[in-house]
N, C-alpha and C. Protein backbone atom coordinates (compact mmCIF):
# COMPACT_ATOMS: atom_id res chain seq x y z
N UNK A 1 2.09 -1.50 5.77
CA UNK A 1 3.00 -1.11 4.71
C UNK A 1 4.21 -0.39 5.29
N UNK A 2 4.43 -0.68 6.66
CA UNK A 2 5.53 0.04 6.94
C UNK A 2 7.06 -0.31 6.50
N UNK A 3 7.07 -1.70 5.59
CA UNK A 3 8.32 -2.06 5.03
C UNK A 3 8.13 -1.15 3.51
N UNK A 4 7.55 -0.78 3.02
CA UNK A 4 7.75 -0.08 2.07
C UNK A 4 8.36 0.98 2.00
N UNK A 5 8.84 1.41 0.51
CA UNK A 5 9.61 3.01 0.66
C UNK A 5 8.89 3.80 -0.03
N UNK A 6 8.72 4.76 0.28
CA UNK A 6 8.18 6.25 -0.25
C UNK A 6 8.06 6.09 -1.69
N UNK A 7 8.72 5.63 -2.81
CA UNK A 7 8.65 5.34 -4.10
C UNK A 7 7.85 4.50 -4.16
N UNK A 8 7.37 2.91 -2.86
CA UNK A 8 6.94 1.76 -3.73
C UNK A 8 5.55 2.21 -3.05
N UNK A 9 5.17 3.03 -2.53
CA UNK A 9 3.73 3.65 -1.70
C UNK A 9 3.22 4.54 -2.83
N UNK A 10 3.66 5.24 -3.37
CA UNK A 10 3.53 6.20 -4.57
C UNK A 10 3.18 5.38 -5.77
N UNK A 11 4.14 4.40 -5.91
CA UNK A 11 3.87 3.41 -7.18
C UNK A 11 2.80 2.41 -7.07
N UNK A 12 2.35 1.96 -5.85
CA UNK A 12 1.26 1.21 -5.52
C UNK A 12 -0.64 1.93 -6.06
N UNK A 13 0.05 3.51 -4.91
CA UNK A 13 -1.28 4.23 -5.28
C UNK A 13 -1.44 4.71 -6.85
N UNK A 14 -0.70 4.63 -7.70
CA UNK A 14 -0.57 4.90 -9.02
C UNK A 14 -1.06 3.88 -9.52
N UNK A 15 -0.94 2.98 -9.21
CA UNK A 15 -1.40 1.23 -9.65
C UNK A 15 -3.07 1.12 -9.51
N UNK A 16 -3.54 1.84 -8.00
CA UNK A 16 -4.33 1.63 -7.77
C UNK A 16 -5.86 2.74 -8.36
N UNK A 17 -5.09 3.99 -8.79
CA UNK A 17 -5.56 4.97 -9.67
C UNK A 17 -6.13 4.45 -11.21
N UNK A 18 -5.03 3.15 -11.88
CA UNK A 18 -4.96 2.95 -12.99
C UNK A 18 -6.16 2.00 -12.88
N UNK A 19 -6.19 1.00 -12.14
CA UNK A 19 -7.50 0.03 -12.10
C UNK A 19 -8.30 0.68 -11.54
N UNK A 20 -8.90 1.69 -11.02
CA UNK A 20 -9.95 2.44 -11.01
C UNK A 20 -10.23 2.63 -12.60
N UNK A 21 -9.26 3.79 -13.38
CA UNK A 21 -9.92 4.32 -14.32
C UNK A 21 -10.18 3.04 -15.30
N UNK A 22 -9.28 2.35 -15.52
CA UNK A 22 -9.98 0.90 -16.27
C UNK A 22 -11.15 0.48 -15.96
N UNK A 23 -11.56 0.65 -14.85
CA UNK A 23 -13.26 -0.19 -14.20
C UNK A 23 -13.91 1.40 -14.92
N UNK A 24 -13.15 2.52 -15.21
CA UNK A 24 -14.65 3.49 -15.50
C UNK A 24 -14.45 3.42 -17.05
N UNK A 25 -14.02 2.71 -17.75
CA UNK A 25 -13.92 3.06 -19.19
C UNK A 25 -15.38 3.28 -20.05
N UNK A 26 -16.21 2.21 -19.18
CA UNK A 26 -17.34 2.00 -20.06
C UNK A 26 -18.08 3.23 -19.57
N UNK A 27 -18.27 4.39 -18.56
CA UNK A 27 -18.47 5.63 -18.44
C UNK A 27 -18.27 6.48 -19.13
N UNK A 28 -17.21 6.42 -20.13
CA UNK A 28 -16.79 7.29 -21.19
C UNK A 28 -17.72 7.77 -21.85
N UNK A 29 -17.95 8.87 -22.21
CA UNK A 29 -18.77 9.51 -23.09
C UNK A 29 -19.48 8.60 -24.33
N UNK A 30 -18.50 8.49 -25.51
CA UNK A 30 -18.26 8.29 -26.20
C UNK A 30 -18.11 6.58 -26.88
N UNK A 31 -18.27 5.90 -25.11
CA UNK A 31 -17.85 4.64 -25.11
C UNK A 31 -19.54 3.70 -25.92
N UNK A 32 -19.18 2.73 -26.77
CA UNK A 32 -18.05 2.15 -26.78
C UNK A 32 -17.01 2.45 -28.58
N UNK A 33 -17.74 3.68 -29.17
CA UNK A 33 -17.25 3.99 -29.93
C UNK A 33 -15.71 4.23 -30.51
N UNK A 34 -15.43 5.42 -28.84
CA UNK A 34 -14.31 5.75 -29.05
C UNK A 34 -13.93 5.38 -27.41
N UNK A 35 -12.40 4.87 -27.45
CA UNK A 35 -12.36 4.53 -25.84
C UNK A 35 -10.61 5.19 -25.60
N UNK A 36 -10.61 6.29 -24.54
CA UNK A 36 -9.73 6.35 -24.03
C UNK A 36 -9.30 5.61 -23.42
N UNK A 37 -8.21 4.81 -23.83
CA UNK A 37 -7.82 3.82 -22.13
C UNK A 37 -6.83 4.61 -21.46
N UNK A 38 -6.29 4.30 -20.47
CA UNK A 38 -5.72 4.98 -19.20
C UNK A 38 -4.05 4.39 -19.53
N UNK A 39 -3.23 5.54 -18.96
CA UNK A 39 -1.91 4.64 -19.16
C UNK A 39 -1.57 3.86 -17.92
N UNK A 40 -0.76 2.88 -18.03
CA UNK A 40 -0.61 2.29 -17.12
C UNK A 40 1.06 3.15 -16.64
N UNK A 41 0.95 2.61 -14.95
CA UNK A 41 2.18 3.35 -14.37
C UNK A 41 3.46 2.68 -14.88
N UNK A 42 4.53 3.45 -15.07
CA UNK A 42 6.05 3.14 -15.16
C UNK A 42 6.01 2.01 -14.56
């Protein structure tokens, strides 16, 4: 990733935060009643 810039490394790992919490939705407390979903990045 060394062609990348500091913004698109940040925006990647943000990407990669968001499909984590999507794979934990069904962990939710509450699930599948009530479901927080996750926002997705800018």
């Amino acid at each position: 990733m060394d062609e990348a810039t500091e913004a698109e490394v940040l925006l990647l790992k943000a990407w990669k935060k968001y499909r984590v919490a999507l794979n934990r939705v069904q962990d939710q407390q509450q699930y599948p009643d009530v479901i927080e979903w996750p926002v997705a990045p800018a």
